[in-house]
N, C-alpha and C. Protein backbone atom coordinates (compact mmCIF):
# COMPACT_ATOMS: atom_id res chain seq x y z
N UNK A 1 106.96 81.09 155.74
CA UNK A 1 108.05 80.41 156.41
C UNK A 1 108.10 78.93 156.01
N UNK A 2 106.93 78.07 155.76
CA UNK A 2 107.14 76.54 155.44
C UNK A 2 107.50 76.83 154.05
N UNK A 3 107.16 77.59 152.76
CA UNK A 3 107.78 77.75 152.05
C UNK A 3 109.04 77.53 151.67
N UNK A 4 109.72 78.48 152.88
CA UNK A 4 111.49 78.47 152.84
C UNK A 4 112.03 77.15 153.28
N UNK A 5 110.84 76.83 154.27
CA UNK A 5 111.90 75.72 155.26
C UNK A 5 111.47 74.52 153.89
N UNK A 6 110.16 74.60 153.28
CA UNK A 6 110.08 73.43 152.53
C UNK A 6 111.33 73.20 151.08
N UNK A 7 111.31 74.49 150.21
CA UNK A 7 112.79 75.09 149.63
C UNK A 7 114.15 74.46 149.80
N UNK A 8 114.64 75.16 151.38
CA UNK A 8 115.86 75.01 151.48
C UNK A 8 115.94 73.42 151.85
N UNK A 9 114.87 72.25 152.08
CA UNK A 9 115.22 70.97 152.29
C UNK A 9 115.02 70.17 151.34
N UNK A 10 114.29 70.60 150.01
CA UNK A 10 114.74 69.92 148.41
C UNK A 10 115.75 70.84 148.02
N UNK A 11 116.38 71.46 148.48
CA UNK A 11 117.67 72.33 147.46
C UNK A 11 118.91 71.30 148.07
N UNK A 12 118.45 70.75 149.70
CA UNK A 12 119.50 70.31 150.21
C UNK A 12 119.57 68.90 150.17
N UNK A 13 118.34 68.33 149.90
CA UNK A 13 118.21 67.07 149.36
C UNK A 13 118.85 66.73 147.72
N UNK A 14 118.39 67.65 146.73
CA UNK A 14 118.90 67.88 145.65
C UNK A 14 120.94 67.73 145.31
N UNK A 15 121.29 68.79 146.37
CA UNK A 15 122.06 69.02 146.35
C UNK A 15 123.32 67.59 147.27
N UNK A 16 122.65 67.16 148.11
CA UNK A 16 123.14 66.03 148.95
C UNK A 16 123.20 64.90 147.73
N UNK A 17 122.18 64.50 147.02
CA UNK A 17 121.86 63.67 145.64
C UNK A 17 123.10 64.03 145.07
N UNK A 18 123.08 65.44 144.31
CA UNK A 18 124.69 64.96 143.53
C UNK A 18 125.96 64.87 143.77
N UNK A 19 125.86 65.77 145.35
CA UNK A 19 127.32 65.55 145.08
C UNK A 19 127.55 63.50 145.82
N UNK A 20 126.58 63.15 146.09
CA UNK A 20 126.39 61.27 145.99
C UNK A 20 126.81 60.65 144.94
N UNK A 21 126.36 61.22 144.11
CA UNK A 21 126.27 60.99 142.59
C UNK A 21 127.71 61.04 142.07
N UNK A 22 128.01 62.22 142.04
CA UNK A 22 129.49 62.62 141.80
C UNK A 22 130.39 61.36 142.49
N UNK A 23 130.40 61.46 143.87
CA UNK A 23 131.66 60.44 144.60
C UNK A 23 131.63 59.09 144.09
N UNK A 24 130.27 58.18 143.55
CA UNK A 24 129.83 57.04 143.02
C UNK A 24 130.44 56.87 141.74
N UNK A 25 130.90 58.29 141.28
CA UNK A 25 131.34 58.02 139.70
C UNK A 25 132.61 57.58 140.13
N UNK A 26 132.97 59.04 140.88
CA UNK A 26 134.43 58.87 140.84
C UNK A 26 135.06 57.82 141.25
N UNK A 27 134.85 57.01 142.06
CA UNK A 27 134.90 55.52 142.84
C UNK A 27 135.03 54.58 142.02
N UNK A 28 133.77 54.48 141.11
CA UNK A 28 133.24 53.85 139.79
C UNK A 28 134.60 53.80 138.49
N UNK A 29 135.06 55.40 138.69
CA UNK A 29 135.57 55.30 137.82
C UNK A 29 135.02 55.19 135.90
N UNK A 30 133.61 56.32 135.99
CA UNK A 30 132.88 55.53 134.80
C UNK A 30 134.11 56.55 133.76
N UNK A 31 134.02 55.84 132.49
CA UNK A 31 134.74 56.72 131.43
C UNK A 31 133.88 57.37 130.80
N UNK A 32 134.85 58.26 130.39
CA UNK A 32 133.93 59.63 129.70
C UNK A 32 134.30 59.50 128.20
N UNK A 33 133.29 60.13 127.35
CA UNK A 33 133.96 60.12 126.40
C UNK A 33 135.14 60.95 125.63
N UNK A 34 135.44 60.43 124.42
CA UNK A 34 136.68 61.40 124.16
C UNK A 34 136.67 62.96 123.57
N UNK A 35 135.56 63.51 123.33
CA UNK A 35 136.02 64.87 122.47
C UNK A 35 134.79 65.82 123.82
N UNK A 36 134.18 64.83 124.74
CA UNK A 36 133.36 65.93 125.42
C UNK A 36 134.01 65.98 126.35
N UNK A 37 134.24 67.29 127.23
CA UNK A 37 134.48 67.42 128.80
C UNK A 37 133.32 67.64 129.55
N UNK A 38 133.06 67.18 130.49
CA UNK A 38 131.78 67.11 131.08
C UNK A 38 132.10 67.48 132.69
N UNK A 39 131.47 68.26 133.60
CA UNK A 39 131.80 68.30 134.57
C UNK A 39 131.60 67.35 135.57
N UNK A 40 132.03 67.24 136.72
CA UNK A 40 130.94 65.66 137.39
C UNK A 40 129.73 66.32 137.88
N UNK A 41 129.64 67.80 138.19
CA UNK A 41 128.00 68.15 138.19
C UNK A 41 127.16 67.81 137.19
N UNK A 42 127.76 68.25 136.13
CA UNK A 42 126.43 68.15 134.77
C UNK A 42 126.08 66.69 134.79
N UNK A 43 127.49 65.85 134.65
CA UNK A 43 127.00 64.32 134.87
C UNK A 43 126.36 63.88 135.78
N UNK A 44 125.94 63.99 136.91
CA UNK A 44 125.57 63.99 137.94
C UNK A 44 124.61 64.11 137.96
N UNK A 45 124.26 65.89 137.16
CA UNK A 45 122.55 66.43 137.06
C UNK A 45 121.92 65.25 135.91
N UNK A 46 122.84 65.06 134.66
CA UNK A 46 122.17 64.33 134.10
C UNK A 46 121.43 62.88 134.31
N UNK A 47 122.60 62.25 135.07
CA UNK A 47 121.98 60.67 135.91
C UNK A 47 120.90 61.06 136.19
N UNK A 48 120.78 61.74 137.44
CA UNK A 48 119.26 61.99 138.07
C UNK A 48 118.43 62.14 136.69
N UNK A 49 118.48 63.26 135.89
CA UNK A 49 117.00 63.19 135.44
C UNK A 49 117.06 61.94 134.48
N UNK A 50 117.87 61.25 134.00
CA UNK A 50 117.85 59.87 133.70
C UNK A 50 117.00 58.98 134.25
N UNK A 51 117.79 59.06 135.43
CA UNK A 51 117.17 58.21 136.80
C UNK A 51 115.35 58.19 136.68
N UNK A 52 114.87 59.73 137.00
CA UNK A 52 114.33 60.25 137.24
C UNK A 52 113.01 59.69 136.02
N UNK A 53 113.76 60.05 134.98
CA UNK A 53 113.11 59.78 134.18
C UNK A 53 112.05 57.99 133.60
N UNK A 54 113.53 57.40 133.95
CA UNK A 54 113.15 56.08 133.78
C UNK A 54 112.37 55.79 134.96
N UNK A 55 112.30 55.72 136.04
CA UNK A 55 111.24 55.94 137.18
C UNK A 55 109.94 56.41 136.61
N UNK A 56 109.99 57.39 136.08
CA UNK A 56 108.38 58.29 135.69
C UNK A 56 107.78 57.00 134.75
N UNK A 57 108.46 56.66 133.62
CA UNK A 57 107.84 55.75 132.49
C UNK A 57 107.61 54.44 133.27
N UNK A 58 108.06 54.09 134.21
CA UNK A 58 107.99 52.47 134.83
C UNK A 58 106.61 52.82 135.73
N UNK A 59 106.73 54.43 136.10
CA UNK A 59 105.45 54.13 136.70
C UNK A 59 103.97 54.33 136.00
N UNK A 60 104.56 55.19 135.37
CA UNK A 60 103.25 55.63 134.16
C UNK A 60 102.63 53.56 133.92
N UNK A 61 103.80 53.04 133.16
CA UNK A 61 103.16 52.20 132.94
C UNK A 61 102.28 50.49 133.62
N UNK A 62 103.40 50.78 135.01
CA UNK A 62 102.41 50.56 136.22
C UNK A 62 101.07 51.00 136.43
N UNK A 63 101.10 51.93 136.68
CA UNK A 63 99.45 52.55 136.97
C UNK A 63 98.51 52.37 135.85
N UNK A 64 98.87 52.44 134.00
CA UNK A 64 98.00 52.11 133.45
C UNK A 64 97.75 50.42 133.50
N UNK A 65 98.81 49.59 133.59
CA UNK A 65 98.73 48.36 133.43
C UNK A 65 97.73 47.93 134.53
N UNK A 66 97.47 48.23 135.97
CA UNK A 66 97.08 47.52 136.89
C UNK A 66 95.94 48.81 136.97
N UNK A 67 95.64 49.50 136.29
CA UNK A 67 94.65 50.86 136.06
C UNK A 67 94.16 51.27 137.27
N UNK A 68 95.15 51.93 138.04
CA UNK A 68 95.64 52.38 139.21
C UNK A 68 94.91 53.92 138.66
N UNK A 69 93.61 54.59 139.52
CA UNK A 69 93.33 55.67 139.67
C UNK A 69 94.05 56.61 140.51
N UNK A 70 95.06 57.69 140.10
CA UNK A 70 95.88 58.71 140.73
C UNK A 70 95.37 60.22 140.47
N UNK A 71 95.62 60.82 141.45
CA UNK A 71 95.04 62.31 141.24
C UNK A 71 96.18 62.88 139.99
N UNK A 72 95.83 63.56 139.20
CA UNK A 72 96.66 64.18 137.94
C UNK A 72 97.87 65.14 138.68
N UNK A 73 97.90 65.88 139.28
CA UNK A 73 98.12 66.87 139.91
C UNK A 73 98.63 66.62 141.21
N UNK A 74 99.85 67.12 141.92
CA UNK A 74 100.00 67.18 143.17
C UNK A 74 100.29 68.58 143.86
N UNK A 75 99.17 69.25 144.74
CA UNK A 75 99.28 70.78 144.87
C UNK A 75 99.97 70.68 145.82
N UNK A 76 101.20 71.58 146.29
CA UNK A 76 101.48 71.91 147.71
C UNK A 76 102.12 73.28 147.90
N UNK A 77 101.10 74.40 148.38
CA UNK A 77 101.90 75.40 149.03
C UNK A 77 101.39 76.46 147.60
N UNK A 78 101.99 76.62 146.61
CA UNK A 78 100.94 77.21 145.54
C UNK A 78 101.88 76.80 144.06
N UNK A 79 102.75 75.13 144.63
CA UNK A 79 103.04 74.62 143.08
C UNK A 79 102.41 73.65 142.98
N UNK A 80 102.00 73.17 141.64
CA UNK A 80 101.18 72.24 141.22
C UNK A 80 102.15 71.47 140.11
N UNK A 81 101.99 69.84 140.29
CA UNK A 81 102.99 69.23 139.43
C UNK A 81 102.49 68.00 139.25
N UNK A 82 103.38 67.31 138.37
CA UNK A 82 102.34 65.91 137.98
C UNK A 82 103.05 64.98 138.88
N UNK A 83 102.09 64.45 139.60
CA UNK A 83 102.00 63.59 140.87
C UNK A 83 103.01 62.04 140.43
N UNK A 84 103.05 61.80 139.60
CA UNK A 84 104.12 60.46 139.50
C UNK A 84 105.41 61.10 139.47
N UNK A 85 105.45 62.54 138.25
CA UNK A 85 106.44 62.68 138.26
C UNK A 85 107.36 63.44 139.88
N UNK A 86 106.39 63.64 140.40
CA UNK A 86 107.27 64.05 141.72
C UNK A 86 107.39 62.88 142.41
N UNK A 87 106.76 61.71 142.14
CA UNK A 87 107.20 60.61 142.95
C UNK A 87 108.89 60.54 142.40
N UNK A 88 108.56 60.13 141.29
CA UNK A 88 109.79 59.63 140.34
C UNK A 88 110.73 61.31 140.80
N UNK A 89 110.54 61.85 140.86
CA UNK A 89 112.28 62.80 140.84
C UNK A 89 112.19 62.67 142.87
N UNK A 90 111.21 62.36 143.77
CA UNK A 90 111.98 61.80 144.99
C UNK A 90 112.48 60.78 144.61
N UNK A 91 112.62 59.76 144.33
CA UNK A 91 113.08 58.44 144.18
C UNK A 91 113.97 58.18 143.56
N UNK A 92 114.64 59.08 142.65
CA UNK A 92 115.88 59.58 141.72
C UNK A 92 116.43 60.25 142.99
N UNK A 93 115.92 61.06 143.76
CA UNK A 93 116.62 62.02 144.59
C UNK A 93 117.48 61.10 145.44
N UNK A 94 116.33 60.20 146.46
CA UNK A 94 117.06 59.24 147.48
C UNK A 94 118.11 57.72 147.33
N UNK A 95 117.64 57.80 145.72
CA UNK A 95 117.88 56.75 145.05
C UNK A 95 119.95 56.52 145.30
N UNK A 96 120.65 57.46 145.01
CA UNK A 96 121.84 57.37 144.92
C UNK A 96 122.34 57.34 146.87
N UNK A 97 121.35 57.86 147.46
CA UNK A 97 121.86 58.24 149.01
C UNK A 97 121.82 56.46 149.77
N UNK A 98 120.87 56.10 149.18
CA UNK A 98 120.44 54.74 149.64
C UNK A 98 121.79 53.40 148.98
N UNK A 99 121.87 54.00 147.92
CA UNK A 99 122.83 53.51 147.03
C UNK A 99 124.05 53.50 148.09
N UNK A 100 124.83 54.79 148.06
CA UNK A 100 125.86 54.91 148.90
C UNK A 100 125.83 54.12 150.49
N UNK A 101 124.51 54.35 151.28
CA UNK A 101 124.30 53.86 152.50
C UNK A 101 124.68 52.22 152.30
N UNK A 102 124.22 51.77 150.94
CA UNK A 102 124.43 50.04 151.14
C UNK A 102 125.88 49.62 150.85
N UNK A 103 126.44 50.43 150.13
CA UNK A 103 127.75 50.43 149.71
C UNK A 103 128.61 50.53 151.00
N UNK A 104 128.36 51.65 151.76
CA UNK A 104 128.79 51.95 152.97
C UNK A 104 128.96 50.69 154.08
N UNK A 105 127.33 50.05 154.43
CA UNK A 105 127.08 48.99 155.09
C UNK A 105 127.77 47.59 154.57
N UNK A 106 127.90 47.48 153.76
CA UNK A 106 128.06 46.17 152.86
C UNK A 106 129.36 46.00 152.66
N UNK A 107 130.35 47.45 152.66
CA UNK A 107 131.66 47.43 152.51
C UNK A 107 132.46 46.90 151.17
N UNK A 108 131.53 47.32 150.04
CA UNK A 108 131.42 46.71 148.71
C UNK A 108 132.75 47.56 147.97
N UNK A 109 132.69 49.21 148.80
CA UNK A 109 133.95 50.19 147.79
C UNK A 109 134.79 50.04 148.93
């Protein structure tokens, strides 16, 4: 059962992330280019692991620079994954929600 309940609240976190993602473009207005059609999901999926990505390398090189001892591995439940990089894809995840919340507060769109 924590399985499911753990599941269905990164599918819904995941899923809350793009379609964030999506409304930020559209708002944004970013341009696309000319010979690709792209959906605003795929764009969307892609930011994040962008996001996601550039997060992982900033921290990688945090932790070696200040030679920050981290466990390799983060087990929970019976998946095992590399512990920055699940920092870095939460932080891609909340990253656009937090985004929107200040936008929201700030009255910036």
């Amino acid at each position: 059962m924590g399985k499911l309940i753990f599941f269905l609240s990164v599918l819904f976190l995941v899923l809350g992330a793009i379609k964030t993602k999506k409304n930020l473009q559209r708002i944004r207005n970013i341009a696309q280019l000319e010979n690709i059609v792209e959906s605003p999901a795929s764009l969307a999926i892609g930011e994040l692991v962008a996001v996601a990505g550039g997060i992982y390398l900033a921290l990688i090189l945090l932790t070696s620079f200040l030679k920050i001892s981290m466990p390799e591995r983060l087990v929970f439940f019976d998946w095992s994954v590399d512990y920055l990089a699940a920092i870095a894809i939460v932080l891609a995840l909340f990253q656009p929600i937090f985004l929107a919340l200040y936008y929201k507060i700030s009255h910036k769109l």
